[in-house]
Protein backbone atom coordinates (compact mmCIF):
# COMPACT_ATOMS: atom_id res chain seq x y z
CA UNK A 1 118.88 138.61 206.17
CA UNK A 2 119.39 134.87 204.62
CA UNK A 3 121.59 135.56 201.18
CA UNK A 4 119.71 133.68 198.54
CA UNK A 5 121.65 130.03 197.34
CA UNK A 6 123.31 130.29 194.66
CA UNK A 7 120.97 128.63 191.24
CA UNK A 8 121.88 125.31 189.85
CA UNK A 9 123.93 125.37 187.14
CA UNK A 10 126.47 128.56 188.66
CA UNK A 11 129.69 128.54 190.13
CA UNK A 12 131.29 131.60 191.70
CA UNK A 13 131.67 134.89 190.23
CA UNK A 14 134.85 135.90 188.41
CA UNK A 15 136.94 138.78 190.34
CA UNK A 16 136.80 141.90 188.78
CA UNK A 17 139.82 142.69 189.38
CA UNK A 18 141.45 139.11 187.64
CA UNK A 19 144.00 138.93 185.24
CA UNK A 20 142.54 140.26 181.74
CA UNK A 21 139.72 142.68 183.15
CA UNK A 22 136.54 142.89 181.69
CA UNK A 23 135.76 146.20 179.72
CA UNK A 24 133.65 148.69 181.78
CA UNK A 25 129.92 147.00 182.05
CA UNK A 26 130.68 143.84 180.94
CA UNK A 27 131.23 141.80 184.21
CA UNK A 28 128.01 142.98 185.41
CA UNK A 29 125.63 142.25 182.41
CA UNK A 30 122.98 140.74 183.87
CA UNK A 31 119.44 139.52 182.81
CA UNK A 32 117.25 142.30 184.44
CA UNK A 33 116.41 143.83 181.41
CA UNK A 34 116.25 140.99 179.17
CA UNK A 35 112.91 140.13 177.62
CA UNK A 36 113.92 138.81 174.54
CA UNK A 37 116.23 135.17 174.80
CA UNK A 38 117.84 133.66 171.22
CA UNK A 39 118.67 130.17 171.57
CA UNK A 40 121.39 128.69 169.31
CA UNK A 41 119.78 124.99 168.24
CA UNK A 42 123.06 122.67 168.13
CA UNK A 43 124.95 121.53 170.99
CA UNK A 44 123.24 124.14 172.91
CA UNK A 45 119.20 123.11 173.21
CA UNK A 46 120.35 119.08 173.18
CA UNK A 47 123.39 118.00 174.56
CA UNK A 48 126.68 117.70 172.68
CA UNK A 49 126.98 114.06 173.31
CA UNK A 50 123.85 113.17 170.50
CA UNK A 51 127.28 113.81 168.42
CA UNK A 52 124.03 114.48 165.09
CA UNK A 53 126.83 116.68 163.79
CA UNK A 54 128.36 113.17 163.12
CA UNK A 55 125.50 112.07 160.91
CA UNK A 56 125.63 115.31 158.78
CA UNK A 57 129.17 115.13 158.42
CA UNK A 58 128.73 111.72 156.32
CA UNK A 59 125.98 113.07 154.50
CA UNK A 60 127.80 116.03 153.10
CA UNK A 61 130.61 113.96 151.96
CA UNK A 62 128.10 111.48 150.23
CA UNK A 63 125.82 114.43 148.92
CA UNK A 64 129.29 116.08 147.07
CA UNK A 65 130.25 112.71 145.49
CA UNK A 66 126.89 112.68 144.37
CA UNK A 67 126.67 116.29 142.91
CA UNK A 68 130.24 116.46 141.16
CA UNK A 69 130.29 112.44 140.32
CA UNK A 70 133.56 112.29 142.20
CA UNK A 71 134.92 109.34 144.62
CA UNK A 72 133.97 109.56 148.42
CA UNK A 73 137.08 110.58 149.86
CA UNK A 74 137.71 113.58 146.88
CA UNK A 75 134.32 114.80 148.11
CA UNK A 76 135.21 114.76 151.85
CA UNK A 77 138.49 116.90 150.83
CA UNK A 78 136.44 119.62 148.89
CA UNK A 79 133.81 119.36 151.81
CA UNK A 80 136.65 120.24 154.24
CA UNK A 81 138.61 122.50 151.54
CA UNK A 82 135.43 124.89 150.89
CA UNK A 83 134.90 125.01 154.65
CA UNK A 84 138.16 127.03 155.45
CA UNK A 85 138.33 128.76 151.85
CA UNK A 86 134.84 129.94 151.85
CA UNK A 87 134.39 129.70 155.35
CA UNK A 88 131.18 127.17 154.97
CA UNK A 89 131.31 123.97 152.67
CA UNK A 90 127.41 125.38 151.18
CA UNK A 91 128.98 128.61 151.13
CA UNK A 92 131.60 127.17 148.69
CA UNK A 93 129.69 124.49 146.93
CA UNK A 94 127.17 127.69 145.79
CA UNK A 95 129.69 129.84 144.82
CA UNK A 96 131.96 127.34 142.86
CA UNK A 97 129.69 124.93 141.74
CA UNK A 98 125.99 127.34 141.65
CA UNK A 99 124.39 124.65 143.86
CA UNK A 100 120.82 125.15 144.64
CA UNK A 101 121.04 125.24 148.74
CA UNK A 102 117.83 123.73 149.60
CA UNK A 103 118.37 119.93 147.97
CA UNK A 104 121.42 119.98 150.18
CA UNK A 105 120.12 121.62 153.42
CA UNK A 106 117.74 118.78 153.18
CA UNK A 107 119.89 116.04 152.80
CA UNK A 108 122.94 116.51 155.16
CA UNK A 109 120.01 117.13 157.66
CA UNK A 110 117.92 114.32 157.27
CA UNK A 111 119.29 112.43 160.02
CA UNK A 112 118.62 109.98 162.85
CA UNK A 113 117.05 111.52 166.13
CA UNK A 114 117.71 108.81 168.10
CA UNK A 115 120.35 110.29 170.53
CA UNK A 116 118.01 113.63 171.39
CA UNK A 117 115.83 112.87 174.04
CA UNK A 118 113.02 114.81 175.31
CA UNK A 119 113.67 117.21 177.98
CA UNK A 120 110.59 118.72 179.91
CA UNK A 121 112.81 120.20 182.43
CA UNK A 122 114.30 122.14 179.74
CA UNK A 123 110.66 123.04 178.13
CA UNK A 124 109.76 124.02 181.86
CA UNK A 125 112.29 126.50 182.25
CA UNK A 126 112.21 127.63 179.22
CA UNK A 127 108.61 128.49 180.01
CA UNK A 128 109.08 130.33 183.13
CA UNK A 129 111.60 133.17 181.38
CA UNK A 130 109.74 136.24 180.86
CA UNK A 131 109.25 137.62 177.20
CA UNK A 132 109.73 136.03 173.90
CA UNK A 133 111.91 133.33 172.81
CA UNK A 134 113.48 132.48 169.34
CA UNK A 135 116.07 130.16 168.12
CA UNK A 136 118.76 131.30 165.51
CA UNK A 137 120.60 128.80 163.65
CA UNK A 138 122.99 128.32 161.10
CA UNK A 139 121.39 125.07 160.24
CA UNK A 140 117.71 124.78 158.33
CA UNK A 141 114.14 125.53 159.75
CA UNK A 142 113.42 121.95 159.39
CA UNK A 143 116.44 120.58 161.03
CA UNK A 144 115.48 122.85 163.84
CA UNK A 145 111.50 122.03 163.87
CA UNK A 146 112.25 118.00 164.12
CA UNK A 147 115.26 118.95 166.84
CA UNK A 148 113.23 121.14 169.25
CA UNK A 149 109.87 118.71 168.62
CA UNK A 150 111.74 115.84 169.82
CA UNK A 151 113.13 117.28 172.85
CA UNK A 152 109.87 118.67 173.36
CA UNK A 153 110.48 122.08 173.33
CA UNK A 154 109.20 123.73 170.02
CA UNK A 155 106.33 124.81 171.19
CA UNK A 156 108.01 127.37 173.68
CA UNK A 157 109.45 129.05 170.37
CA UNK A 158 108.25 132.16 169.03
CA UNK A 159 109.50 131.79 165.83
CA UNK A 160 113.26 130.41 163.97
CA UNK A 161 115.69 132.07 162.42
CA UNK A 162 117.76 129.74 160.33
CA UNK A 163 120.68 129.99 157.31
CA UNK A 164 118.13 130.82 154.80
CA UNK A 165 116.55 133.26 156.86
CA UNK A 166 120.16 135.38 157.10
CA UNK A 167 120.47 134.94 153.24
CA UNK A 168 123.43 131.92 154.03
CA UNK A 169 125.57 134.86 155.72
CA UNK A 170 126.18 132.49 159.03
CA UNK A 171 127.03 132.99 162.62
CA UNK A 172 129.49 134.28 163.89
CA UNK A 173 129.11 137.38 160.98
CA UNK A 174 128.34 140.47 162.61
CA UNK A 175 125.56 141.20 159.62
CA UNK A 176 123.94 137.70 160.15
CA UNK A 177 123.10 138.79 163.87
CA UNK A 178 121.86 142.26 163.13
CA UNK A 179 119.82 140.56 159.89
CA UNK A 180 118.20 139.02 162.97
CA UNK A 181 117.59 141.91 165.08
CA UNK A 182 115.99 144.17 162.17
CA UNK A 183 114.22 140.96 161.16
CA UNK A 184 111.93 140.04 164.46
CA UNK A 185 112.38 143.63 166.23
CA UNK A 186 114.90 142.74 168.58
CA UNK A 187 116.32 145.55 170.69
CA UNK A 188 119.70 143.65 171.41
CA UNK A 189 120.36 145.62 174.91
CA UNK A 190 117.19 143.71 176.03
CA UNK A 191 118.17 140.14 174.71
CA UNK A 192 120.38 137.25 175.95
CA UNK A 193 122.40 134.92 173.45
CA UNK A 194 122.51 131.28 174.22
CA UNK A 195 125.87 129.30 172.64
CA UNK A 196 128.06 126.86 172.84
CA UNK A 197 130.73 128.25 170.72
CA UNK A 198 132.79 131.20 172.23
CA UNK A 199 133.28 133.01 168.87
CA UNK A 200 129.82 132.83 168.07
CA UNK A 201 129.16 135.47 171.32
CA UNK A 202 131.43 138.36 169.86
CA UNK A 203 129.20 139.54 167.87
CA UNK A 204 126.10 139.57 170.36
CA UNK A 205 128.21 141.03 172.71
CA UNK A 206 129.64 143.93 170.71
CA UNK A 207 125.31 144.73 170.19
CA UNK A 208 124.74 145.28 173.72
CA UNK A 209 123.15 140.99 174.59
CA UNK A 210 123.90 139.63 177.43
CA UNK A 211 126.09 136.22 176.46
CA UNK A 212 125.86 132.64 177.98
CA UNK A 213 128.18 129.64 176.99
CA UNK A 214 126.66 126.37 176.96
CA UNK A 215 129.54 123.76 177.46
CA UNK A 216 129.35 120.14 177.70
CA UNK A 217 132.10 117.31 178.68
CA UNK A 218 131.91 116.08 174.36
CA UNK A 219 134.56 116.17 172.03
CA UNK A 220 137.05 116.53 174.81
CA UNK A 221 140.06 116.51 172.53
CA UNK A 222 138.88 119.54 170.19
CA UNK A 223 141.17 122.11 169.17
CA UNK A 224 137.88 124.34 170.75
CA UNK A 225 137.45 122.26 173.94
CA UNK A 226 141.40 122.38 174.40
CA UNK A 227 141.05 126.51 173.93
CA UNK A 228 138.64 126.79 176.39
CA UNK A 229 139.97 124.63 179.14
CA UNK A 230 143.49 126.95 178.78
CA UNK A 231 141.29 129.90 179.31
CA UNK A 232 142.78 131.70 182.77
CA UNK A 233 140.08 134.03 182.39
CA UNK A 234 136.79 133.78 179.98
CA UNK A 235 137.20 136.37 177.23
CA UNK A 236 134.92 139.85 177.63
CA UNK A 237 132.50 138.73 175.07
CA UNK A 238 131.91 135.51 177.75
CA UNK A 239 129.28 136.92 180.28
CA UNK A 240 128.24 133.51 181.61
CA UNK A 241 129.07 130.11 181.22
CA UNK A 242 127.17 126.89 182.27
CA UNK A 243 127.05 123.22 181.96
CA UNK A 244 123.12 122.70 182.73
CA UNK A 245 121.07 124.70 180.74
CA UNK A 246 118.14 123.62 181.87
CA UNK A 247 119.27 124.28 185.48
CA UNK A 248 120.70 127.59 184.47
CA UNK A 249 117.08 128.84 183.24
CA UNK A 250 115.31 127.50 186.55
CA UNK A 251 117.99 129.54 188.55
CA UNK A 252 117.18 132.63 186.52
CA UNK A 253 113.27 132.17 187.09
CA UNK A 254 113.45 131.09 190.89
CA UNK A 255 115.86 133.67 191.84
CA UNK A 256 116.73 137.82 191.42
CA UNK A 257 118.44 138.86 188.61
CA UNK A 258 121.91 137.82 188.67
CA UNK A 259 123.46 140.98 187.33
CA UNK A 260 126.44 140.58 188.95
CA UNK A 261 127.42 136.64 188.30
CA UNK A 262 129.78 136.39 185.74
CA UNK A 263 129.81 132.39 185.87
CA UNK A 264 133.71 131.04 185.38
CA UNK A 265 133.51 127.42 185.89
CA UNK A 266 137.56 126.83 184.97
CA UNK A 267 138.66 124.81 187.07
CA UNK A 268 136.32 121.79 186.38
CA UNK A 269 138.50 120.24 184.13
CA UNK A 270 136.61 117.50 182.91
CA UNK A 271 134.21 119.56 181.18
CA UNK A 272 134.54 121.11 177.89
CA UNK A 273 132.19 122.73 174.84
CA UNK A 274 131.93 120.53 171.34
CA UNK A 275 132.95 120.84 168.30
CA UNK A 276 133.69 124.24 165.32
CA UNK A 277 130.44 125.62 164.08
CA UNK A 278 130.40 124.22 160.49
CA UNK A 279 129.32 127.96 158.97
CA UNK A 280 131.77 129.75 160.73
CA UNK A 281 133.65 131.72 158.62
CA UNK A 282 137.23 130.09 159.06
CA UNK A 283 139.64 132.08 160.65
CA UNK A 284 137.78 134.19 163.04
CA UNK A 285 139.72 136.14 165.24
CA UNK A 286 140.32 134.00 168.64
CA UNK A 287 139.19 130.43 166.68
CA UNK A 288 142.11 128.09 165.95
CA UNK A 289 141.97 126.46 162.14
CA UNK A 290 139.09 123.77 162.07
CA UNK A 291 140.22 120.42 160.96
CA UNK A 292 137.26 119.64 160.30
CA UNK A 293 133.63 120.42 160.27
CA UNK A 294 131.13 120.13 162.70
CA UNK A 295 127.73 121.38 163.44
CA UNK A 296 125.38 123.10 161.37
CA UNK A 297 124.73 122.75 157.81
CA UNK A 298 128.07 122.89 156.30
């Protein structure tokens, strides 16, 4: 019998018996029961390197100055201060300031799309997974409509989950993800979670989802992107890991479930994850401090 080649996008399994051993079923969570794949939006559907969070970053400054009538760089330092108190800069702005969320979620995200490309290998594969597909972000419904349109990929969607959605509780809050489960029927021992930031699989791995990291060679100096490439062994919330998304899906349509592929990918050193979720709540267990933000909404 010919063993099957490995799919694109894989490298070899981790041992199960390597240093910091996965907890019992964990290693093998597979995809053979999945019929229902969540798709973060940032950094994981378009490549890190657009750097949009870049764009948004700028706008929130330049949308505080506005709103308080402060200087530029007195905005940026509330914009960053709000992030670790309140663990999102909206999160603080409503709560100190009773900001009406919607004038800024459409500001900071009305940004240049440039950078994203269209991608109909992605759309392809995307296509080819059995079941429905959604995508869950921390950012707006908008933000997310104009990024998956331009990559060419929206109409593969089901449906979006975004901030306002999960009542601006964001990811990686363990009531934000099962807002989303009682909210489109999602049985969460039949799903997969699609991320690029490690933290922001705990969650969907403590409900029973099979978890894939989405990493990229960006923001290769990162607190994050240094975390990960110290990693010995990917933490037990980490099921699968991959540079290629696109590739990834293809391998999972073309090929038999891969229950048992628990994809490493430490030792290519050159390639890392981007930047801190900008609504994750500072000071998640396993996160180092954020100096500053960077994807999302705020």
């Amino acid at each position: 019998m010919t063993t099957p080649a490995t799919p694109p996008g894989y490298t070899a399994p981790a041992s199960p018996n390597a240093a910091g051993a996965r907890e019992e079923g964990a290693l093998g969570r597979g995809f053979e029961r999945t019929h229902v794949w969540v798709f973060d939006l940032d950094n994981t559907l378009y490549p890190a390197d657009c750097n949009l969070f870049l764009q948004v970053d700028q706008r929130m400054g330049e949308f505080i100055a506005r709103l308080l009538g402060v200087p530029f760089a007195y905005a940026r330092h509330l914009q960053k201060t709000y992030y670790r108190q309140f663990g999102t800069t909206l999160s603080g702005l409503m709560q100190v300031h009773g900001m009406d969320p919607k004038p800024f979620l459409d500001y900071v995200h009305d940004i240049d799309l440039t950078p994203v490309r269209e991608h109909p290998e992605l759309a392809a594969a995307i296509d080819k997974l059995p079941g429905r597909k959604l995508i869950f972000t921390n950012g707006s419904r908008r933000h997310a409509e104009r990024v998956a349109d331009k990559l060419g990929v929206l109409r593969c969607f089901e449906t979006i989950f975004d901030i306002c959605d999960a009542n601006y509780v964001p990811k990686p809050t363990a009531s934000c993800y099962q807002h989303f489960c009682r909210a489109h029927g999602v049985e969460a021992t039949q799903s997969a979670m699609f991320e690029d930031i490690p933290r922001n699989l705990e969650a969907p791995h403590a409900l029973g989802m099979t978890t894939v990291l989405v990493r990229s060679n960006a923001n290769h100096d990162h607190p994050l992107q240094q975390m990960i490439r110290a990693w010995v062994e990917p933490p037990v919330h980490v099921h699968h890991m991959t540079f290629d998304l696109a590739a990834f899906l293809e391998g999972l349509a073309g090929t038999s479930p891969v229950a048992s592929t628990h994809v490493t990918d430490l030792a290519r050193a050159d390639a890392e994850p981007k930047s801190l979720e900008v609504n994750a709540p500072f000071g998640h267990a396993g996160a180092p401090p954020a100096p500053a933000d960077s994807k999302g909404t705020a």
